[in-house]
Protein backbone atom coordinates (compact mmCIF):
# COMPACT_ATOMS: atom_id res chain seq x y z
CA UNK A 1 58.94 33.65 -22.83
CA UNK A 2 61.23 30.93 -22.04
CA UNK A 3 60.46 27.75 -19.16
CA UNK A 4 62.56 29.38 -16.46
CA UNK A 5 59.61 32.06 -16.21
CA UNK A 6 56.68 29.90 -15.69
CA UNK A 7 56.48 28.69 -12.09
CA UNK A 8 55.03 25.02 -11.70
CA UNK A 9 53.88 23.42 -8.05
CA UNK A 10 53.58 19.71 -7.68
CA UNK A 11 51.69 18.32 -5.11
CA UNK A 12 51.42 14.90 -3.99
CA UNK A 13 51.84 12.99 -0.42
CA UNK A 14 55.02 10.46 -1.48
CA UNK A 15 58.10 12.66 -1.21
CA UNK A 16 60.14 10.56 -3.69
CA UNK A 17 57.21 11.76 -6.22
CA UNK A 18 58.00 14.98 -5.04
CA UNK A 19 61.42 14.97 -5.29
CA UNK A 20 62.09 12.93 -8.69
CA UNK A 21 59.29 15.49 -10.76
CA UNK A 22 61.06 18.53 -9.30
CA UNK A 23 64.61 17.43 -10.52
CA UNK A 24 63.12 16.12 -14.01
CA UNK A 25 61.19 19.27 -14.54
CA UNK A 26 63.76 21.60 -13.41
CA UNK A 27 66.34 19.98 -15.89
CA UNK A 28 63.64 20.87 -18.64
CA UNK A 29 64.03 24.55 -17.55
CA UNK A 30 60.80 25.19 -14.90
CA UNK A 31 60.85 26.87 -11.84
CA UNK A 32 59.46 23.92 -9.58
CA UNK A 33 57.70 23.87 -6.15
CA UNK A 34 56.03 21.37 -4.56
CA UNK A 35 53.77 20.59 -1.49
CA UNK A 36 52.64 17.86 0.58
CA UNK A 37 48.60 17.79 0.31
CA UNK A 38 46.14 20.32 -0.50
CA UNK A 39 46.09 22.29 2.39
CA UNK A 40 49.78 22.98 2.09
CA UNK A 41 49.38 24.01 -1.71
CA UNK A 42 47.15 26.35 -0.82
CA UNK A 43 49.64 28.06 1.99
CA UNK A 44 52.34 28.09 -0.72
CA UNK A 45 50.31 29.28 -3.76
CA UNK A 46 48.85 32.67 -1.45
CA UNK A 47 52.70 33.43 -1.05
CA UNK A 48 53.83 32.53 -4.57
CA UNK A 49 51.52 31.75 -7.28
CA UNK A 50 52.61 28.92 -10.20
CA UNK A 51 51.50 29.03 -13.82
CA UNK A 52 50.41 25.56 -13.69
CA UNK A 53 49.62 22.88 -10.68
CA UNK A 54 50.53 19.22 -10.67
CA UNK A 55 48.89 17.39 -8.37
CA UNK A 56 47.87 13.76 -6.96
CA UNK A 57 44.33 13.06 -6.17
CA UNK A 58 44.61 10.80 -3.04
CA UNK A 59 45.99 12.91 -0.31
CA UNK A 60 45.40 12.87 3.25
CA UNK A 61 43.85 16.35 5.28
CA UNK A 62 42.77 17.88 2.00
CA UNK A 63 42.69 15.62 -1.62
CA UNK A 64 43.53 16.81 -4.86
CA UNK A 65 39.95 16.89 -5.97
CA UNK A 66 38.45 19.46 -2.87
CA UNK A 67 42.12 21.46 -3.45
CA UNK A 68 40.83 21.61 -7.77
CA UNK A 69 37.49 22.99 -6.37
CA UNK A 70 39.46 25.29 -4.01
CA UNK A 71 41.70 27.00 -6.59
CA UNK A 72 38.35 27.03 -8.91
CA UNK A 73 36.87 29.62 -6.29
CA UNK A 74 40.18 31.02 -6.12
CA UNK A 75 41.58 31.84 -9.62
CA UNK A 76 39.43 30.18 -12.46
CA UNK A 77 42.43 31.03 -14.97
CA UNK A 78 44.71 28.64 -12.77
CA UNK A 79 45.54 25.48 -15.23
CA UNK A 80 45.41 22.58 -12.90
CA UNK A 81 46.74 19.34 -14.14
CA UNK A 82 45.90 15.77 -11.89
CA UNK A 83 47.00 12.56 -11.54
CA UNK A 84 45.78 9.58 -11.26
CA UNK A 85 46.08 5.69 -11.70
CA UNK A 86 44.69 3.99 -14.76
CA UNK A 87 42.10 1.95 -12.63
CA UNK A 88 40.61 5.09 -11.60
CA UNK A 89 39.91 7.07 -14.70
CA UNK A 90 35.99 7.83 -13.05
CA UNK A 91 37.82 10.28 -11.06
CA UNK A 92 39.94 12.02 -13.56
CA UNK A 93 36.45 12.36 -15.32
CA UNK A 94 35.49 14.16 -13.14
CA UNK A 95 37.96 16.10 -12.20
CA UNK A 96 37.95 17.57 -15.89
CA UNK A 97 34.33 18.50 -15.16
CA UNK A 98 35.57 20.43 -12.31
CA UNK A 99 37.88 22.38 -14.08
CA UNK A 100 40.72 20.48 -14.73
CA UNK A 101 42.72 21.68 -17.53
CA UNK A 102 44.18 17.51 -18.40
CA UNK A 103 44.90 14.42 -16.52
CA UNK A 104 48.10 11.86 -16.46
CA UNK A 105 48.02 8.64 -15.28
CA UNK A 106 50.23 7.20 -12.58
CA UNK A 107 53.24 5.91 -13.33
CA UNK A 108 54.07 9.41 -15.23
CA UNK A 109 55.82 9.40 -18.17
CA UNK A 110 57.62 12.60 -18.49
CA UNK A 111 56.91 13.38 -22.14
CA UNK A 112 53.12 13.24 -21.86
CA UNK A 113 53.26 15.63 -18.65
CA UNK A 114 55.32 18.19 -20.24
CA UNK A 115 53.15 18.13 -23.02
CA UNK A 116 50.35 18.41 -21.08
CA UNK A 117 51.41 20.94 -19.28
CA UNK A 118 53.32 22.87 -22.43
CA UNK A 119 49.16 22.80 -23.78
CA UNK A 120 48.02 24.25 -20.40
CA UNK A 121 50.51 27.46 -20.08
CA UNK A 122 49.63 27.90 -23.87
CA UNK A 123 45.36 27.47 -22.78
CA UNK A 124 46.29 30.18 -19.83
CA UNK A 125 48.36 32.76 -22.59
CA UNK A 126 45.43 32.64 -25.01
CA UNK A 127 42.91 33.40 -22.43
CA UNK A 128 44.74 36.27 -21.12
CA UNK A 129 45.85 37.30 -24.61
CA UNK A 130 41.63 37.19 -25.19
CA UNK A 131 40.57 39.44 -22.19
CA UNK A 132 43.82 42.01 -23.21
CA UNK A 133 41.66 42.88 -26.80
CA UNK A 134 38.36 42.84 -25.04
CA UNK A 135 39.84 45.73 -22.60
CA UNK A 136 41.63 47.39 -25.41
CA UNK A 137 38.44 47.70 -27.17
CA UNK A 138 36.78 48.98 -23.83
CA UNK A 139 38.99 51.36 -23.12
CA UNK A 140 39.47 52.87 -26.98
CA UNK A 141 35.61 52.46 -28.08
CA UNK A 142 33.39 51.61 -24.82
CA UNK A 143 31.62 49.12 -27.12
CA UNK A 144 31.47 45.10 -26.41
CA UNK A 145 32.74 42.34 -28.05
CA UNK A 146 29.83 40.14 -27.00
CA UNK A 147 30.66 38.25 -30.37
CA UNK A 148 33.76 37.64 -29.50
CA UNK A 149 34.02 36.58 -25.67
CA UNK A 150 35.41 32.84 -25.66
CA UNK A 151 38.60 30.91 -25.96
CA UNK A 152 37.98 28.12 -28.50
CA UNK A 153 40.85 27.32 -31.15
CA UNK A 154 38.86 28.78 -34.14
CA UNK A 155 38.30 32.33 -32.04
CA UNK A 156 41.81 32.27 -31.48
CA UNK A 157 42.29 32.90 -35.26
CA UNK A 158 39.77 35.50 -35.49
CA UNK A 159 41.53 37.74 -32.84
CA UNK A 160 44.87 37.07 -34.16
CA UNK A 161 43.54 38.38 -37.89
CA UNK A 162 41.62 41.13 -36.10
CA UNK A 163 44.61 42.45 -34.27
CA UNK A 164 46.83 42.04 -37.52
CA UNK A 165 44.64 44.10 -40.00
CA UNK A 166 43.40 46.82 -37.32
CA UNK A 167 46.35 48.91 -37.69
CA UNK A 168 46.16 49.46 -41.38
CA UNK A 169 43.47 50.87 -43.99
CA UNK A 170 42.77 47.45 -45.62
CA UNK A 171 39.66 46.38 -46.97
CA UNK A 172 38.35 43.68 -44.87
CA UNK A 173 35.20 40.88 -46.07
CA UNK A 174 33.35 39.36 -42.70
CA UNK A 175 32.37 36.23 -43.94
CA UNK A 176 29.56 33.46 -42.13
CA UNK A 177 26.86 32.86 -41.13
CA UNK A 178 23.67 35.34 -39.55
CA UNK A 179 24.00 35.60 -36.16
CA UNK A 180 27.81 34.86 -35.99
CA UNK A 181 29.09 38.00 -34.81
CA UNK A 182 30.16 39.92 -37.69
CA UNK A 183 29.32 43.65 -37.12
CA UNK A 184 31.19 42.66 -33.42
CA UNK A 185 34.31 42.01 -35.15
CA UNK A 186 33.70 45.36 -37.28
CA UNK A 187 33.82 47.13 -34.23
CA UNK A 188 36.26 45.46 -32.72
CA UNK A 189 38.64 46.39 -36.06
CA UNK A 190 37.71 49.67 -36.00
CA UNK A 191 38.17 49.77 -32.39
CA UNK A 192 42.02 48.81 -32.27
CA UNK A 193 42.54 50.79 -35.42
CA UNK A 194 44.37 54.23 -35.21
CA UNK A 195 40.75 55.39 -36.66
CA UNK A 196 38.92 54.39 -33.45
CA UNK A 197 38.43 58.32 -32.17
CA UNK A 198 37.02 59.07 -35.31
CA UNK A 199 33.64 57.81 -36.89
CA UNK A 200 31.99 53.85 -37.06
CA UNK A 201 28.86 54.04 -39.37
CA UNK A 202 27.50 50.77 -40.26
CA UNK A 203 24.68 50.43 -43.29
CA UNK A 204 22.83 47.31 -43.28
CA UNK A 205 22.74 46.79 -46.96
CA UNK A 206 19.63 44.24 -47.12
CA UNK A 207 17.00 46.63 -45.35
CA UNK A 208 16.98 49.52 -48.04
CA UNK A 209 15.27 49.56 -51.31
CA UNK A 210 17.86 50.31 -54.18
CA UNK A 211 16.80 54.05 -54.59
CA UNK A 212 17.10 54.55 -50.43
CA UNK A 213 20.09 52.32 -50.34
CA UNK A 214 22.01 54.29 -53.27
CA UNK A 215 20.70 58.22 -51.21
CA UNK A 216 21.75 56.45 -47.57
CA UNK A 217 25.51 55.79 -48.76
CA UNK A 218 26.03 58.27 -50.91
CA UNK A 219 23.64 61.59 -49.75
CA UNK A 220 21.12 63.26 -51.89
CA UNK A 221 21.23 66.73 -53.58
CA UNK A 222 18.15 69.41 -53.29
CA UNK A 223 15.56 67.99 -55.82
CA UNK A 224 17.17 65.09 -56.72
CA UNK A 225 13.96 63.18 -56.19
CA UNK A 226 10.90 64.00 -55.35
CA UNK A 227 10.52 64.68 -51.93
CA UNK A 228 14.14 65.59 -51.77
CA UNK A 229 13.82 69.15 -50.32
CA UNK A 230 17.25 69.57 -49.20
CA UNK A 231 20.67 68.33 -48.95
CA UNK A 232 21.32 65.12 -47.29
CA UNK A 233 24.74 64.10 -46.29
CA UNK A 234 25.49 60.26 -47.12
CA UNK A 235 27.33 57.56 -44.54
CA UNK A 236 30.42 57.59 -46.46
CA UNK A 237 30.75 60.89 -46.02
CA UNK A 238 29.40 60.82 -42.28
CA UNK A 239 32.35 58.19 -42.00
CA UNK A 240 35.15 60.65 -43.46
CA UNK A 241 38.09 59.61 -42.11
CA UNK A 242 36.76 56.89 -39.84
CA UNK A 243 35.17 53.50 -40.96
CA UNK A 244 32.37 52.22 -42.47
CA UNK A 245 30.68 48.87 -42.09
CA UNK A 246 28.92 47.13 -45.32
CA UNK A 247 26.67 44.73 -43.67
CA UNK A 248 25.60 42.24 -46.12
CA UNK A 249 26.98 43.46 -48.80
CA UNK A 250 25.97 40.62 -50.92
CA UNK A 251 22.32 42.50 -50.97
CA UNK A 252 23.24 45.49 -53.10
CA UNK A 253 22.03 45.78 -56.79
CA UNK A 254 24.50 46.10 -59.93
CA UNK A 255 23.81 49.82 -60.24
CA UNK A 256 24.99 50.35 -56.75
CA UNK A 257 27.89 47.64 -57.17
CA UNK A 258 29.27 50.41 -60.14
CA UNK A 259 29.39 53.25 -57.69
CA UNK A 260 30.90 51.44 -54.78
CA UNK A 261 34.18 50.26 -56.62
CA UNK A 262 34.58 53.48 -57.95
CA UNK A 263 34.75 54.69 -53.77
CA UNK A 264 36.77 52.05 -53.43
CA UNK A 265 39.46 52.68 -56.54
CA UNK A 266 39.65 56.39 -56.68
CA UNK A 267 38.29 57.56 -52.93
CA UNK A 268 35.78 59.92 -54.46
CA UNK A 269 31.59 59.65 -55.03
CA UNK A 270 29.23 61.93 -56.65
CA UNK A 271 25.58 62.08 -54.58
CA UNK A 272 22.52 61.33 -55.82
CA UNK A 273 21.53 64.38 -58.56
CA UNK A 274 24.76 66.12 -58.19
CA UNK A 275 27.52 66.08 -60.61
CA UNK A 276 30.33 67.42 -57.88
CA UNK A 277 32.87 64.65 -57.06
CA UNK A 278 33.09 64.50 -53.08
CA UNK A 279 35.94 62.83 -51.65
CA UNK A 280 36.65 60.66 -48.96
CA UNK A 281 39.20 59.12 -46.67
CA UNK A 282 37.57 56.65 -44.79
CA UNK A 283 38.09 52.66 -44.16
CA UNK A 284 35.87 50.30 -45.63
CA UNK A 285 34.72 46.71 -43.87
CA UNK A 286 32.40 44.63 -45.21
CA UNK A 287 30.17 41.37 -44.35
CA UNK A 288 28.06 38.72 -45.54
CA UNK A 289 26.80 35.62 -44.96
CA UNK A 290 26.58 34.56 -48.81
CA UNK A 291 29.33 32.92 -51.25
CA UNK A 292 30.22 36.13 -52.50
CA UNK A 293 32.25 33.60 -55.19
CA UNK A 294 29.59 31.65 -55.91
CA UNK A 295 27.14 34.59 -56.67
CA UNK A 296 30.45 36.30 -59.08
CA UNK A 297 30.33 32.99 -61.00
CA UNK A 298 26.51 33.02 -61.28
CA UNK A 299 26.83 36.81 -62.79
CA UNK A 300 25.25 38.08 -59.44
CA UNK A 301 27.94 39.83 -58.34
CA UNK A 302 30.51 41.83 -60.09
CA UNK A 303 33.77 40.42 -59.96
CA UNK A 304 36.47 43.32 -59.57
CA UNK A 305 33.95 44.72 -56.55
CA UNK A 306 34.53 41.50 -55.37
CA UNK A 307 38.37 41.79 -55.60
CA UNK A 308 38.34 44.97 -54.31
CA UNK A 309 36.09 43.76 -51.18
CA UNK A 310 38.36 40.98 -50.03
CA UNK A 311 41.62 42.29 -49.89
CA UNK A 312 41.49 40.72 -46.56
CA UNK A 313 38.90 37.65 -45.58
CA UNK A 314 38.04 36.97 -42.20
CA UNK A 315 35.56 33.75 -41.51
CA UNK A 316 33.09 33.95 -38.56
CA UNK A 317 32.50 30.63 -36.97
CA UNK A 318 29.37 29.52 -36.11
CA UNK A 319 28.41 28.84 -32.73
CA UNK A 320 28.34 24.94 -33.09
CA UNK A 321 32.27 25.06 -34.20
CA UNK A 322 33.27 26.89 -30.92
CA UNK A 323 31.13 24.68 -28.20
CA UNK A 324 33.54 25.18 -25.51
CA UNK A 325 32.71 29.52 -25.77
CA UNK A 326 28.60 28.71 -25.45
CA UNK A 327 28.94 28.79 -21.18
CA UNK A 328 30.94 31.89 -21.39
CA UNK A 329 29.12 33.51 -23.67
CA UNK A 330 25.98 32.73 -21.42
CA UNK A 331 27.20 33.84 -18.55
CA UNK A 332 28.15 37.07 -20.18
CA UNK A 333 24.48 37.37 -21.22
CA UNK A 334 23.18 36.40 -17.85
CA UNK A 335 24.67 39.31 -16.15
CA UNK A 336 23.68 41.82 -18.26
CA UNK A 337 20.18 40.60 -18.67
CA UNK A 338 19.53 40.33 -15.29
CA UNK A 339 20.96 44.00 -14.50
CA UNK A 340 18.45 44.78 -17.45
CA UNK A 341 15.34 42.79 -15.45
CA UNK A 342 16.81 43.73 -12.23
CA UNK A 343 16.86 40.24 -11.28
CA UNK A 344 19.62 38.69 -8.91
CA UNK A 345 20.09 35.00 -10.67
CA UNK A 346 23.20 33.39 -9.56
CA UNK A 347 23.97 31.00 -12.61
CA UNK A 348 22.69 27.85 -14.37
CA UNK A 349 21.57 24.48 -13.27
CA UNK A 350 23.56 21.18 -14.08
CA UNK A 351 20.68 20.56 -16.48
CA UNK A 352 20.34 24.08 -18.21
CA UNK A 353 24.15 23.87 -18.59
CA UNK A 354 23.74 20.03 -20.26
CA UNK A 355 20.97 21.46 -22.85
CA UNK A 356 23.35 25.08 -23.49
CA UNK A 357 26.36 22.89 -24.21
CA UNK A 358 24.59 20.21 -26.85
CA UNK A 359 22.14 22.41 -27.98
CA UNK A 360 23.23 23.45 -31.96
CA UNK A 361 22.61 27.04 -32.07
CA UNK A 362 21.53 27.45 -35.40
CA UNK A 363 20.92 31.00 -34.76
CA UNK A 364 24.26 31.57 -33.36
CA UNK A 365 25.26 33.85 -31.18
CA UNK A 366 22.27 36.11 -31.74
CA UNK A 367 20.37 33.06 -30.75
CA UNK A 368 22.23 32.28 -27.67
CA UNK A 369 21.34 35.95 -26.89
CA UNK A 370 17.86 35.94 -26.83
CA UNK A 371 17.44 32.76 -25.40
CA UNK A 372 19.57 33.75 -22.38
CA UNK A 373 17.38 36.95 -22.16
CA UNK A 374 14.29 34.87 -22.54
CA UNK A 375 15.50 32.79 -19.53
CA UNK A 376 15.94 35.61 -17.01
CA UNK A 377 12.66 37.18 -17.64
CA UNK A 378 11.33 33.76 -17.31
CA UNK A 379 13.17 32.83 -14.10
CA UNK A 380 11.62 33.56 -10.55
CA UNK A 381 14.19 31.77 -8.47
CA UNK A 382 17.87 32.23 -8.31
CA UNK A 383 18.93 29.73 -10.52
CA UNK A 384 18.51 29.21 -14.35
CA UNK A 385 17.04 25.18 -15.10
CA UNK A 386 16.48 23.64 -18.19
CA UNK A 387 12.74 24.61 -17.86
CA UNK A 388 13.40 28.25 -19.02
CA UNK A 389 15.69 27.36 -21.88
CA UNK A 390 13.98 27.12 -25.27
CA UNK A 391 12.66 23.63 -26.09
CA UNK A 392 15.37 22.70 -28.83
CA UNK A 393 18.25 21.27 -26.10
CA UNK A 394 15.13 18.82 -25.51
CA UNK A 395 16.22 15.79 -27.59
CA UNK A 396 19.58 14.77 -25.31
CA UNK A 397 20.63 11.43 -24.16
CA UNK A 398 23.15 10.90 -22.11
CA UNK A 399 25.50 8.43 -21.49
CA UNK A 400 27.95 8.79 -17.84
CA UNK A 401 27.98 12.39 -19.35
CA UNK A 402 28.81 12.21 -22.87
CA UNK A 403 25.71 13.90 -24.75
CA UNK A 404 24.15 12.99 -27.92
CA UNK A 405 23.66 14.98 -29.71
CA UNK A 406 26.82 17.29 -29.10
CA UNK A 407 29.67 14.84 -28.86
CA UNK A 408 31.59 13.73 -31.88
CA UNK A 409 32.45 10.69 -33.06
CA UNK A 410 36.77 11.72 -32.01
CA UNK A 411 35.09 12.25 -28.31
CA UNK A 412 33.01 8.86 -28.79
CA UNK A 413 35.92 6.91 -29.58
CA UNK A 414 38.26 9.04 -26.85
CA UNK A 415 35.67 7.85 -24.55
CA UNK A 416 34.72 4.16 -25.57
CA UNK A 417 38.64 3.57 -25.57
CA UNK A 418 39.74 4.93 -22.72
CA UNK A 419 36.43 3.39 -20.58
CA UNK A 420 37.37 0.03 -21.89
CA UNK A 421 40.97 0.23 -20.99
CA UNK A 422 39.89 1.26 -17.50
CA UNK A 423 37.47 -2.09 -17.20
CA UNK A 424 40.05 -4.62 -18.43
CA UNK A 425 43.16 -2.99 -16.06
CA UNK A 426 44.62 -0.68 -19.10
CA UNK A 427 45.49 -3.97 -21.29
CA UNK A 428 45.47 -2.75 -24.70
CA UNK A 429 44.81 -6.40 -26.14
CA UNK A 430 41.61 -7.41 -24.14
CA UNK A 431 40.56 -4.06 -25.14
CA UNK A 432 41.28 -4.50 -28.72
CA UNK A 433 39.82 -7.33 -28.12
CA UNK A 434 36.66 -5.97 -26.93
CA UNK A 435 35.97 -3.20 -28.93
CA UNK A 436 37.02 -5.28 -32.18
CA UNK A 437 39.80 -3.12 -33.25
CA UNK A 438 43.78 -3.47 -33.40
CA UNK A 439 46.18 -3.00 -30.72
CA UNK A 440 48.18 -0.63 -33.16
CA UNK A 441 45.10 1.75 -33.33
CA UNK A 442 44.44 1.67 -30.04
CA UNK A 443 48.44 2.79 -29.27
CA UNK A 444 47.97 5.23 -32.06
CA UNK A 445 44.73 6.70 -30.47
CA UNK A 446 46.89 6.61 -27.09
CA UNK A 447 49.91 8.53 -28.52
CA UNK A 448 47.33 11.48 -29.65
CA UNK A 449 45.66 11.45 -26.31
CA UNK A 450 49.60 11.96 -25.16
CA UNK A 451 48.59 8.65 -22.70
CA UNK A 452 50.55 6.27 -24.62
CA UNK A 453 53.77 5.09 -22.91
CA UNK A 454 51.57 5.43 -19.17
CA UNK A 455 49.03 3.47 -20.93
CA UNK A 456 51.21 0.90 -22.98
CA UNK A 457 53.96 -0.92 -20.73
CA UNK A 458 55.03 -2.19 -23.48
CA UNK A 459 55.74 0.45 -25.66
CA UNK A 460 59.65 1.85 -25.59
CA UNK A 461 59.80 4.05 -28.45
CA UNK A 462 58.46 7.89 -28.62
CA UNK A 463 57.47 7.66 -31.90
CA UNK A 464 53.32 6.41 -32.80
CA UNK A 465 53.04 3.16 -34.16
CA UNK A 466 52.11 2.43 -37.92
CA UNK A 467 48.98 2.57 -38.58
């Protein structure tokens, strides 16, 4: 899409603002609106919404922080973008808590607002991009994608894999850890495959015995075994022409290992006791949350099954890697549990949100799940607190909202920086000074926070400094 189609609105009470960001953005190719104050951006955005919103904080009848909370309510997709002077960076704060998709300080500099707001129509495509493959697996399948709800940069990867291998009969290996979400992005392959009418039978490898696991893939002629009284038809054939999900596939045992990459070289199986070759077209995924490598080197695993397996890899992050998804996966689990407990809870506390967010997960998703089902059974009110949460969020300090544990050392150093520059007037030397570090990292640190020529009056050039 190019800039013409994205629709911006600037708002802000000093008409020369107004009127110098409209002609600057417009020569970069936006469509450009602006408005007054809040209440007017509100008028304007009922009759034509924009992509993105630029606005000033301090503004008479309605300011630009009760107008963020406004369009919140409104449209939670609608990247907002605020300004503000460097001597008030406690507001911008907390304007980001409220929603905000970035901040600029005041006076703008043109190439840290378009970049801002080039990162906030690319926030709002992914999002939408997200919730078009969670309908497209509704509507083919009927099955969530619990696993896969969220927005986070290392999700983004997962869908865009998910959506390229769907389409054809690849092998796929689900890698990561338990809990992660790998049978979710099974189904979600399957889902947007052109299999998705046809069969999804998924084997979890690690809960059979060898001589059950080897009869449940495979079937079973009459007497095969004792107690074997008739024939039994195995998942891979249940799965004919459909798919069939390996879960932890590092589990099976070498004799099983044999017969597997023969289904997966020459399509064909013989069952347990028979000597009949059955055949079968059907699509194999595969997961585990072991180093398949690792356990090839160490003779564990054979190593052209292997091969075979991961024609295609796909890497499950864990929960802790994608903190910004852990709200709205919660709130996915909130309303279903409490349609489950027929409970009417309206959301989380401050608190309960502080201890989600910081909170590691080391049971992942799957975790996350039955702590949020925990809660609502647990809940008698209409609102879920800390209380109800399991007792591992416990050990949180917090500093003016910066939680440790859960922050890391980039955000520390984002925030002691930018804190320091707001106490000593944005002078990059006394705040050098202070936090006993150079004025060239600090500029550096500026130019990544796209701050740098707002922050540093001194500064001409586009390019970072040297390090």
């Amino acid at each position: 899409m190019t800039k013409a189609t994205f629709r911006l609105l600037v708002v802000d009470d000093d008409a020369s603002i107004r009127s110098g960001l409209r002609q600057l953005l417009e020569a970069h190719g936006y469509r450009v609106d602006t408005a007054e104050d809040g209440q007017s951006a509100l008028e304007h955005i009922t009759e034509l919404p924009p992509d993105v919103v630029i606005t000033d904080l301090d503004m008479p009848r309605m300011s630009g922080m009760e107008l963020l909370k406004e369009l919140q309510e409104r449209d939670s997709e609608l990247q907002v973008i605020v300004a503000t002077s460097a001597v008030e960076l406690s507001s911008a704060i907390t304007a980001m808590r409220a929603g905000a998709a970035d901040y600029i300080t005041k006076p703008i500099d043109l190439e840290a607002l378009l970049v801002s707001i080039e990162r906030a129509i690319e926030h709002r495509d992914v999002r939408i991009e997200n919730e078009n493959l969670r309908r497209q697996v509704r509507e083919k399948s009927g099955d969530g994608v619990e696993g896969l709800l969220g927005a986070s940069p290392v999700m983004q990867k997962v869908y865009r894999v998910a959506r390229q291998v769907a389409p054809s009969r690849a092998t796929v290996l689900i890698t990561g850890e338990s809990g992660t979400g790998k049978g979710e992005l099974a189904r979600t392959i399957h889902a947007l495959s052109p299999r998705a009418d046809k069969p999804f039978v998924a084997v979890h490898c690690a809960s059979l015995a060898e001589t059950l696991l080897e009869s449940e893939l495979f079937g079973h002629e009459r007497g095969a075994f004792t107690g074997a009284e008739r024939r039994r038809i195995g998942r891979f054939e249940q799965a004919n022409q459909g798919t069939i999900f390996l879960d932890e596939i590092g589990e099976i045992p070498p004799s099983i290992q044999v017969k597997l990459l023969t289904v997966l070289q020459d399509r064909k199986f013989e069952r347990v006791g028979g000597n009949e070759s059955v055949h079968t077209d059907v699509r194999i995924l595969a997961a585990t949350h072991r180093d398949l490598a690792a356990d090839v080197a160490a003779g564990r695993f054979r190593e052209d099954l292997y091969y075979r397996l991961n024609v295609v890899q796909v890497e499950m992050p864990p929960l802790r890697m994608r903190a910004g998804d852990v709200l709205t996966l919660a709130e996915h689990f909130l309303q279903r549990f409490q349609l489950e407990n027929h409970k009417q809870i309206a959301g989380f506390s401050d608190r309960a949100k502080t201890k989600l967010r910081t909170y590691r997960w080391p049971g992942n998703v799957r975790e996350l799940e039955n702590a949020i089902e925990r809660a609502v059974v647990l809940c008698e009110g209409t609102q879920i607190d800390d209380e109800h949460l399991p007792r591992g969020g416990n050990n949180v300090q917090s500093l003016d909202g910066v939680e440790i544990p859960g922050t890391t050392m980039a955000e520390l150093e984002k925030y002691a920086i930018l804190r320091t520059l707001e106490s000593v007037d944005g002078s990059t030397v006394r705040a050098a000074e202070i936090l006993d570090i150079s004025t060239r990292t600090i500029q550096y640190r500026l130019h990544e926070y796209g701050l740098a020529k707002s922050r540093n009056s001194t500064k001409t050039g586009s390019e970072p400094p040297s390090r």
